[in-house]
Structures are given as C-alpha cells and as structure tokens.
C-alpha atoms as a PDB file:
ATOM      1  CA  UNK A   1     -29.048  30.916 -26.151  1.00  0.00           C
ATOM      2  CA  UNK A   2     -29.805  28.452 -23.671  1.00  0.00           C
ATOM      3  CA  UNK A   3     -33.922  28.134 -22.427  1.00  0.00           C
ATOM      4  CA  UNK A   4     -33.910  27.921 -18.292  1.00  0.00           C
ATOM      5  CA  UNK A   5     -35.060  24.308 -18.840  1.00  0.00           C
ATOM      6  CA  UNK A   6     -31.720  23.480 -21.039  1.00  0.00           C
ATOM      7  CA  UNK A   7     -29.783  25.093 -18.750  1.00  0.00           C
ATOM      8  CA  UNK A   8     -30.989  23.041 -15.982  1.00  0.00           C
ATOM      9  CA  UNK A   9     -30.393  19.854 -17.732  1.00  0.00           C
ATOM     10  CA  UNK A  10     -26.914  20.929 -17.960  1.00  0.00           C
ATOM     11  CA  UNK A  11     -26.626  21.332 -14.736  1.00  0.00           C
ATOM     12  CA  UNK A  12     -28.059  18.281 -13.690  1.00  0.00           C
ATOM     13  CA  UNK A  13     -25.719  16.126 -15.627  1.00  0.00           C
ATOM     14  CA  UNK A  14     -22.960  18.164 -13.703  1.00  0.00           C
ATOM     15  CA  UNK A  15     -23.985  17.900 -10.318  1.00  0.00           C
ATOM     16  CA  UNK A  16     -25.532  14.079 -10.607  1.00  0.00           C
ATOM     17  CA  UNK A  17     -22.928  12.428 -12.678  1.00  0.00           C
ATOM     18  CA  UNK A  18     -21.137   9.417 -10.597  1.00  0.00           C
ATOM     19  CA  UNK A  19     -18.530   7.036 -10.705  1.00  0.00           C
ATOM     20  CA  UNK A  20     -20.757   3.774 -10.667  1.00  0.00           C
ATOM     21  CA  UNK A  21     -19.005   0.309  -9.796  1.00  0.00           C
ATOM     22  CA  UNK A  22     -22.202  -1.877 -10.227  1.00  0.00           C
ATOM     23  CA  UNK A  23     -24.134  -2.797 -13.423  1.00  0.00           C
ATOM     24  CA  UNK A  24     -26.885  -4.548 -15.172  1.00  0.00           C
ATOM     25  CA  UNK A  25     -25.931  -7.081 -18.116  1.00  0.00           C
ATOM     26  CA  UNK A  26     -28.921  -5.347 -20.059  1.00  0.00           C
ATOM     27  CA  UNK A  27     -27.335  -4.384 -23.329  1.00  0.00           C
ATOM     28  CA  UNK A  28     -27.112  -0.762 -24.603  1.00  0.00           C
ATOM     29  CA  UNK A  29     -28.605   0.430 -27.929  1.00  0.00           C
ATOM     30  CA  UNK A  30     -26.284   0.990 -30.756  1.00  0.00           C
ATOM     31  CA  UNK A  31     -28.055   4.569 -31.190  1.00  0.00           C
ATOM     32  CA  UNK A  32     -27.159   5.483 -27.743  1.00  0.00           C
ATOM     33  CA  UNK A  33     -23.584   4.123 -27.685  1.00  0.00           C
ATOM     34  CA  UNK A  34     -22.837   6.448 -31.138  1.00  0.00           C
ATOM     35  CA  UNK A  35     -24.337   9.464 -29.064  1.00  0.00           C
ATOM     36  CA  UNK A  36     -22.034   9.010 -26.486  1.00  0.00           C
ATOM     37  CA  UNK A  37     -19.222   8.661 -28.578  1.00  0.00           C
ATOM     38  CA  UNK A  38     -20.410  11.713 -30.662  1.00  0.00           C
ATOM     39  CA  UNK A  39     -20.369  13.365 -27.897  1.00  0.00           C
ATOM     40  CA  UNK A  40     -16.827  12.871 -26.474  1.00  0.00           C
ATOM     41  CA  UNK A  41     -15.950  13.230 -30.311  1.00  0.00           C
ATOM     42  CA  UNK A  42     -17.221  16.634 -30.029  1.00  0.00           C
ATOM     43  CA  UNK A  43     -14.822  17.863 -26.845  1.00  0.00           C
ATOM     44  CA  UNK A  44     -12.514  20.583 -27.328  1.00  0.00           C
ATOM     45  CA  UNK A  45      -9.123  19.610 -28.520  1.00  0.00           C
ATOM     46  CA  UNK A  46      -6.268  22.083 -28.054  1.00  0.00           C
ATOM     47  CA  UNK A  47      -5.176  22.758 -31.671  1.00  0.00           C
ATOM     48  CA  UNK A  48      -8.171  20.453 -32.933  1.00  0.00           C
ATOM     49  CA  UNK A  49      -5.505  17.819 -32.480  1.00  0.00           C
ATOM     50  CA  UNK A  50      -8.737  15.152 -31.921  1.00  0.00           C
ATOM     51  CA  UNK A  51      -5.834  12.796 -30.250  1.00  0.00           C
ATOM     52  CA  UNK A  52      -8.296  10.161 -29.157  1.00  0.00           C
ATOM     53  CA  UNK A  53      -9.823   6.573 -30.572  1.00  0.00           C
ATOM     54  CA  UNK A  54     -12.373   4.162 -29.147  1.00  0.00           C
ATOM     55  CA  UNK A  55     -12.235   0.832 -28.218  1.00  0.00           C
ATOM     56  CA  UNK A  56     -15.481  -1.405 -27.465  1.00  0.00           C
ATOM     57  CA  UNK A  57     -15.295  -3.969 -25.369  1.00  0.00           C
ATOM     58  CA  UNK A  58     -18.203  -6.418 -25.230  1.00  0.00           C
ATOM     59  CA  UNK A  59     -16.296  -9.959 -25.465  1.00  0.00           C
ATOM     60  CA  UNK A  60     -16.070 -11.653 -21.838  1.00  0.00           C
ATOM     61  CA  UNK A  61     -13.180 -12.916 -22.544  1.00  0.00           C
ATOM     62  CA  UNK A  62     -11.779  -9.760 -22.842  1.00  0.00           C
ATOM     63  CA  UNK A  63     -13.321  -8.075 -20.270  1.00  0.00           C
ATOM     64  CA  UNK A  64     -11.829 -10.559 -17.916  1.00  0.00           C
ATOM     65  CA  UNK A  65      -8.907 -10.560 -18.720  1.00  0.00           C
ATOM     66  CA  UNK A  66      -8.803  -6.551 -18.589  1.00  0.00           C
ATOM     67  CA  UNK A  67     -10.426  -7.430 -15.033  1.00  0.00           C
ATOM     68  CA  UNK A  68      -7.285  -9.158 -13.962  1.00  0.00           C
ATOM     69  CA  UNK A  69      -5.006  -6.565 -14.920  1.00  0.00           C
ATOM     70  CA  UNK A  70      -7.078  -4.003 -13.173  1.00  0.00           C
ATOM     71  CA  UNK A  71      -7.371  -6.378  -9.807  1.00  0.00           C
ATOM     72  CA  UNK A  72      -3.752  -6.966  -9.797  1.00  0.00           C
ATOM     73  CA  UNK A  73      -2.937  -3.351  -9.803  1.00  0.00           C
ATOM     74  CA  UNK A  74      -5.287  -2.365  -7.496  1.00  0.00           C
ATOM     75  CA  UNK A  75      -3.810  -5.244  -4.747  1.00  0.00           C
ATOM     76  CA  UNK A  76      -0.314  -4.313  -5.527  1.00  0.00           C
ATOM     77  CA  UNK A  77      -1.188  -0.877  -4.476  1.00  0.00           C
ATOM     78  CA  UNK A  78      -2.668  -2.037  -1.162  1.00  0.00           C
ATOM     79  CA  UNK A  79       0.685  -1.259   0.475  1.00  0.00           C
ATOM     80  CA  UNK A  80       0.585   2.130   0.610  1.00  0.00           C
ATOM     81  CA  UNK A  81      -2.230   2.117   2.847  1.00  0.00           C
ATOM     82  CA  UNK A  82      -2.367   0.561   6.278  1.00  0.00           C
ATOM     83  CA  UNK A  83      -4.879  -0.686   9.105  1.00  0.00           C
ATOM     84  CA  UNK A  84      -8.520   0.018   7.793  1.00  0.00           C
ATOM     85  CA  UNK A  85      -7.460   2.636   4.994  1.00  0.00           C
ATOM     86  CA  UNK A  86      -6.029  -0.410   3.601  1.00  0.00           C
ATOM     87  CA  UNK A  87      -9.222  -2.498   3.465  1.00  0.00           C
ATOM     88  CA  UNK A  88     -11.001   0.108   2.559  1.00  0.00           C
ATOM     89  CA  UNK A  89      -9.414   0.615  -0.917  1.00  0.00           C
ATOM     90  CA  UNK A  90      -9.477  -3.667  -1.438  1.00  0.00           C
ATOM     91  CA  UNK A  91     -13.087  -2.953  -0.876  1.00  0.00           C
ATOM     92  CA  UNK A  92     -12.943  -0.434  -3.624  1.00  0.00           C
ATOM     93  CA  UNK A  93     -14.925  -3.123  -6.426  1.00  0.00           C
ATOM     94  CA  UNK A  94     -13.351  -3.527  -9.895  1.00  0.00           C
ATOM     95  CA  UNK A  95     -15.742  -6.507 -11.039  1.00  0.00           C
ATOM     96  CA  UNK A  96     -18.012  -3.485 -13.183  1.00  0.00           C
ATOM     97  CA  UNK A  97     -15.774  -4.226 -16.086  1.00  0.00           C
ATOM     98  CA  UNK A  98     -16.913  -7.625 -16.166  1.00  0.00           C
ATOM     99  CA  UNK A  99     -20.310  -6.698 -15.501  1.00  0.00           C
ATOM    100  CA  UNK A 100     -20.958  -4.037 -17.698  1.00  0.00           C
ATOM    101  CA  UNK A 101     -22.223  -4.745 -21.109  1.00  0.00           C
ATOM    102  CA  UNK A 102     -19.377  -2.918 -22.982  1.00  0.00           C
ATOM    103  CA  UNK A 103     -15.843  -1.212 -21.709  1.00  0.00           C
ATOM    104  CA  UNK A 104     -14.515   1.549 -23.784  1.00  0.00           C
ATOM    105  CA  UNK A 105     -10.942   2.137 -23.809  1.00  0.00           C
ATOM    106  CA  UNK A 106     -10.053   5.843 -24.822  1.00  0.00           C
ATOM    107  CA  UNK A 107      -6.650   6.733 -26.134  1.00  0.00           C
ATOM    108  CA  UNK A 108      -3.968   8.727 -26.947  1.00  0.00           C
ATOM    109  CA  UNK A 109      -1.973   9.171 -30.177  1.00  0.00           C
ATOM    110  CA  UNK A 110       1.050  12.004 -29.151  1.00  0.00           C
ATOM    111  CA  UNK A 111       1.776  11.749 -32.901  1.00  0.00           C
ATOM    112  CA  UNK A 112      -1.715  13.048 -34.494  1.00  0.00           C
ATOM    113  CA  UNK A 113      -1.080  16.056 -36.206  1.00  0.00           C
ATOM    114  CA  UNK A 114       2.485  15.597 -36.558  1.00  0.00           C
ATOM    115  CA  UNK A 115       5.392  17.325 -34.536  1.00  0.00           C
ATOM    116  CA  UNK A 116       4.098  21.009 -34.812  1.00  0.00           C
ATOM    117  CA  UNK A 117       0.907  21.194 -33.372  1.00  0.00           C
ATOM    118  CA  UNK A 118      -0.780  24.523 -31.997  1.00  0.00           C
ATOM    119  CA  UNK A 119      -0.570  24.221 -28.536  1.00  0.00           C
ATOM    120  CA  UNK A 120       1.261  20.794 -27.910  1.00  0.00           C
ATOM    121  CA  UNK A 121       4.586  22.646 -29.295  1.00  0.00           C
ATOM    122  CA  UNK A 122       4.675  24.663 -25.834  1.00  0.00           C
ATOM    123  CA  UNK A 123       2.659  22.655 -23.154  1.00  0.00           C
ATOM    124  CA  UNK A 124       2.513  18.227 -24.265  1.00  0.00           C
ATOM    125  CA  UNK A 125       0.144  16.997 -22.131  1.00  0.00           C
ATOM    126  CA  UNK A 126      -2.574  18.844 -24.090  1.00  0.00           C
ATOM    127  CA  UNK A 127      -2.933  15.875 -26.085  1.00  0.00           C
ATOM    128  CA  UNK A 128      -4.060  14.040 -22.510  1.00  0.00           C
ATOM    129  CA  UNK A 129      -5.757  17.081 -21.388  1.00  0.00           C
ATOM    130  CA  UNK A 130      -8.518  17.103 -24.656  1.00  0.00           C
ATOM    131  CA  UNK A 131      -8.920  13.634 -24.341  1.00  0.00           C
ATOM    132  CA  UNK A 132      -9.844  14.005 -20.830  1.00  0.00           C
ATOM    133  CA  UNK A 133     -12.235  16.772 -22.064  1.00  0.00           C
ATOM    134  CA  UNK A 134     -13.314  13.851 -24.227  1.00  0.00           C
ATOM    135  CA  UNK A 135     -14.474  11.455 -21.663  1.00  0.00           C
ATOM    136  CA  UNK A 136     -16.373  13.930 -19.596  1.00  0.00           C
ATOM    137  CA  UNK A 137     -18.342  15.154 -22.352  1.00  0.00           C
ATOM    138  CA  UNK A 138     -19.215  11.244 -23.086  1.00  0.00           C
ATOM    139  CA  UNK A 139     -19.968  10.869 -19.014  1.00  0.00           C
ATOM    140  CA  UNK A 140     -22.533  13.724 -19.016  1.00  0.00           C
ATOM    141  CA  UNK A 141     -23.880  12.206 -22.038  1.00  0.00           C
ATOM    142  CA  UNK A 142     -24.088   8.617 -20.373  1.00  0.00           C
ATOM    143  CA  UNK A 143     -26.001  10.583 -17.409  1.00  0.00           C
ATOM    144  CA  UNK A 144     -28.068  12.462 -19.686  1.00  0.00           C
ATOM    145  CA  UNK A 145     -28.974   9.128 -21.313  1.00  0.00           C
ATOM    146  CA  UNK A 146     -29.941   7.461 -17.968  1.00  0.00           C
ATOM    147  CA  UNK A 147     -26.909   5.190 -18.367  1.00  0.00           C
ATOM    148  CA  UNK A 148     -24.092   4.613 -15.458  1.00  0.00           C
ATOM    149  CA  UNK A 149     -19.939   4.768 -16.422  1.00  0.00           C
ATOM    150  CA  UNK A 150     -17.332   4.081 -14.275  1.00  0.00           C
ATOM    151  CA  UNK A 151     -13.453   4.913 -14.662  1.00  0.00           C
ATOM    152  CA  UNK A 152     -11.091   2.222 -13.899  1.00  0.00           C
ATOM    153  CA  UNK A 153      -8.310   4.025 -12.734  1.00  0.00           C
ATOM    154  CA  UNK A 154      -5.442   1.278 -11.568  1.00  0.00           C
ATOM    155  CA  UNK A 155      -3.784  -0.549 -14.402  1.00  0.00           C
ATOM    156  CA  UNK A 156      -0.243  -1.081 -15.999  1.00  0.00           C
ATOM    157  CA  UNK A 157      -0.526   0.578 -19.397  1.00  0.00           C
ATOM    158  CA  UNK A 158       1.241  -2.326 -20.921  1.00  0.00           C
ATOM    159  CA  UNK A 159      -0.949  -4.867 -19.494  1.00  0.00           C
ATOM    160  CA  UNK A 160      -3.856  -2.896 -21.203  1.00  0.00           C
ATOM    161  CA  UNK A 161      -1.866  -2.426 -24.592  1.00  0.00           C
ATOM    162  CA  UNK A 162      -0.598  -6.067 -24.580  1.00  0.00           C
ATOM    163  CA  UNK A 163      -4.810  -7.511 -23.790  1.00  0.00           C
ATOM    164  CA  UNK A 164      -5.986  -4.506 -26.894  1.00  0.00           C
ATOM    165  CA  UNK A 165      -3.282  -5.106 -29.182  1.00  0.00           C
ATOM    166  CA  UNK A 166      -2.324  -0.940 -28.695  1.00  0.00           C
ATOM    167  CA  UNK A 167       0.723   0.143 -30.604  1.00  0.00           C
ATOM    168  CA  UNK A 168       3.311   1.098 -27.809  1.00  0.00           C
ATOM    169  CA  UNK A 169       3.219   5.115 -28.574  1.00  0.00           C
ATOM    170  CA  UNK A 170      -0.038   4.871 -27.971  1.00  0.00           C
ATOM    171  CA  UNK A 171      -1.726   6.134 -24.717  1.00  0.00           C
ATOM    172  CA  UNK A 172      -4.565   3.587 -22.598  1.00  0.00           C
ATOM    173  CA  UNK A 173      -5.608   6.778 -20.797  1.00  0.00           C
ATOM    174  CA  UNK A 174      -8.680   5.390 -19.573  1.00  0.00           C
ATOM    175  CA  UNK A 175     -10.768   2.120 -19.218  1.00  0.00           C
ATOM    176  CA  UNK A 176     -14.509   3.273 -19.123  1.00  0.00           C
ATOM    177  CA  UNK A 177     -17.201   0.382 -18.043  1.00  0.00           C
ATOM    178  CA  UNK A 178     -20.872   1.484 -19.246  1.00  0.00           C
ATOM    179  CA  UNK A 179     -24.273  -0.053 -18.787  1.00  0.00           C
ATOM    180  CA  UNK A 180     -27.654   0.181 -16.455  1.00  0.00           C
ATOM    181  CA  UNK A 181     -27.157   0.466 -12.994  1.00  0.00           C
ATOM    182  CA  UNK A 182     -30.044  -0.270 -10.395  1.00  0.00           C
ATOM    183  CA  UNK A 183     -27.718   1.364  -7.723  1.00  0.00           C
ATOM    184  CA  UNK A 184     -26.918   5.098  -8.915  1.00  0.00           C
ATOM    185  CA  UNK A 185     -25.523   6.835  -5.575  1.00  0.00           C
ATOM    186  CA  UNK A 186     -26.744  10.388  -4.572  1.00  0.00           C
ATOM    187  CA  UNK A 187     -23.141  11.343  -3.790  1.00  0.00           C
ATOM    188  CA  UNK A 188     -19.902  10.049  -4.763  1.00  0.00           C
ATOM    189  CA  UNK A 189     -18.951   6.711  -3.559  1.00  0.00           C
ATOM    190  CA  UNK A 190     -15.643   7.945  -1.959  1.00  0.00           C
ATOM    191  CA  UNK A 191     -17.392  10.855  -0.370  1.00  0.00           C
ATOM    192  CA  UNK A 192     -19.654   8.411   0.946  1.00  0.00           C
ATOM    193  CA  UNK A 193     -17.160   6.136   2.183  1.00  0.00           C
ATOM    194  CA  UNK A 194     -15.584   8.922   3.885  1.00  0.00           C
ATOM    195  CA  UNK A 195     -12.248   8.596   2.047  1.00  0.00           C
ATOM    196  CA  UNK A 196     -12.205  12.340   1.377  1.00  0.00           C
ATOM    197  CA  UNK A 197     -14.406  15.488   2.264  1.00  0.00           C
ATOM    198  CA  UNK A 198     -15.377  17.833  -0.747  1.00  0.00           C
ATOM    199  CA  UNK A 199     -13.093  20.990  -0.423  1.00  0.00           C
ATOM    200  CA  UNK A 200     -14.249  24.107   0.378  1.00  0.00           C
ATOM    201  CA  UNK A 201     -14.569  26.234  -3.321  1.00  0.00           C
ATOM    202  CA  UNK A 202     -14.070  28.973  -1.385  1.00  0.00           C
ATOM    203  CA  UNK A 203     -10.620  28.153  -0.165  1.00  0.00           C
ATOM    204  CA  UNK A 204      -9.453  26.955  -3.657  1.00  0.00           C
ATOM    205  CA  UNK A 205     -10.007  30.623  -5.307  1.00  0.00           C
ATOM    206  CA  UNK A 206      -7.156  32.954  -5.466  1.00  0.00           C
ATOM    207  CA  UNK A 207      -7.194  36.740  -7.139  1.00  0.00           C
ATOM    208  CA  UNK A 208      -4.478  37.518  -8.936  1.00  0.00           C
ATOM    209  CA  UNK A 209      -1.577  35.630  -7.505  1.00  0.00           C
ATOM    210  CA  UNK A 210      -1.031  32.420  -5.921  1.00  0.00           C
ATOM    211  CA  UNK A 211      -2.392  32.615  -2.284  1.00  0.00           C
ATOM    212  CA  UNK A 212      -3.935  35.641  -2.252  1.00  0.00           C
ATOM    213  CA  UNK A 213      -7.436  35.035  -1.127  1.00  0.00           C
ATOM    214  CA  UNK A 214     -10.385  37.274  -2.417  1.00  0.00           C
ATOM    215  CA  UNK A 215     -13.586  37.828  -0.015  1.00  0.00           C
ATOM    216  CA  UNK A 216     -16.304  37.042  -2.484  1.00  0.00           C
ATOM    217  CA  UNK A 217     -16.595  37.445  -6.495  1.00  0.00           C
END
C-alpha cells in the first residue's frame, strides 16, 4: 500500500513531467543516471520480452553529429506546414542534444526472445509498445530526480544507426537528451505555444462500444 504522501509524489511526476529543449552542461551523477535506467529497466514488457538497450551519449562529437541528423529532418519536414505554422515548428529547438550532458538512445531488438514470444506472436508492435513503457518510467524518474529529458522525435533511423554503429534489425526508437534545466515550463511547450489544446477526457471515453458516450463514471 501506498502512504497519501507516496501517492502524491506519484502524481506529481505525472502531472509535472515536460518535454524540456534547454539544458545546463552540469554533469549528472553516475548514481542517478543507473536509477534512471533501473527504472525504465523495470517497465512492463509484454511477455517479459525486455526488448530494449541503452546507449550514452556524452562525446560532443557525437552529439553533434546526432544534432545534424535531427536538424536536417526537422527542416525537411518544414513543408508540410505553411505561413506561420511553418515557422513555428523551425522554431521548435533541437540544439538540447548538444547541450545536454548525456543523450540516451533507447532501442529495439524485434528478435529478443526468439520468434514465439507471448504476446508479440498475435499483436508485433508490443516489442515498441514496452519499450515505450520503458522511457516513461525513466522520464518520471528524471522528474522525480529534479532532472529535465527531452525526446527528439524527427530523425532518419538510418542516420541514427549509421552515427551509433546499430545493427540494421535494430530499432532507434528514441533519442532522449538529459541534464539540469534552469527553464522547466509549468505546461507543455506545445500547449504553450498554442500548437494544440489539451482534449477534453471527457470526450475521449466511450462505454462499451466505439462512440457510445457515457454521462459520468
């Protein structure tokens, strides 16, 4: 059982956790880097598959040239947008990776646990799906530990595999960037921005069947 106090910590980490885009260059305890790996070792993972690995970043080198890949994505993209939509996403900032002490990339191996594997054999993005479980475990964790993580989410997979030497069966799912931020926002920076409103919970719960709206639970 949880006390009220743990409970609210929980809940806190929920609620507060961001997707930062600026950081400090102060460097991150060992200690605290293992927790939040523990951590996102420790999410569920349909038919304990455990389809993830860790890579830390820390070079410069590295972290610019992962920079580049992400930049040129995110400007190749720019054409789907128009007028001010369009500068708003080139305003979206990228240069975290490089500023960030480390960069974790997280992974996918669709061959862990062989061809049979409880869950995967009927539905084969659970492999993804636990390693996404992964990373939010390890992003309450980073909020839990006063520490800031932002998900770069525009890349070419094979730039990222080419730069990190990744076998090509393997999945880049995500490029993390971690560190101290002095700007931690209240809401989420696209909220904020006004790219998107927050949905209405309400309108996103059906009972029983697809569309069928219940008054209240």
């Amino acid at each position: 059982m949880f006390t009220e106090e743990e409970k609210e910590g929980l809940y806190k980490s929920i609620y507060t956790r961001r997707d930062v885009r600026t950081f400090l260059s102060d460097p991150i305890p060992e200690e605290t880097i293992m927790k939040l790996l523990n951590a996102a070792h420790h999410g569920p993972s349909v038919g304990f598959m455990q389809p993830w690995n860790f890579i830390i970043i820390s070079s410069d080198k590295v972290k610019e040239r992962l920079a580049w890949a992400a930049d040129k994505e995110r400007r190749a993209l720019a054409i789907h947008y128009e007028d001010t939509r369009q500068d708003e996403f080139l305003n979206l900032k990228i240069e975290g990776i490089k500023q960030a002490p480390i960069t974790i990339c997280v992974t996918c191996d669709p061959t862990r646990g062989g061809s049979h594997v409880l869950g995967r054999n009927s539905i084969p993005e659970t492999d993804i799906m636990s390693v996404a479980c992964a990373i939010q475990n390890m992003w309450l964790a980073a909020c839990a530990e006063g520490l800031a993580m932002g998900w770069v989410s525009f890349y070419k997979k094979n730039d990222v595999r080419d730069i990190l030497g990744i076998p090509p069966h393997i999945d880049p799912v995500a490029l993390l960037s971690i560190g101290f931020t002095e700007n931690y926002p209240e809401k989420p920076i696209l909220e904020t921005a006004n790219w998107e409103k927050r949905r209405s919970l309400t309108n996103l719960i059906f009972s029983e069947t697809w569309g069928h709206s219940k008054g209240s639970i």
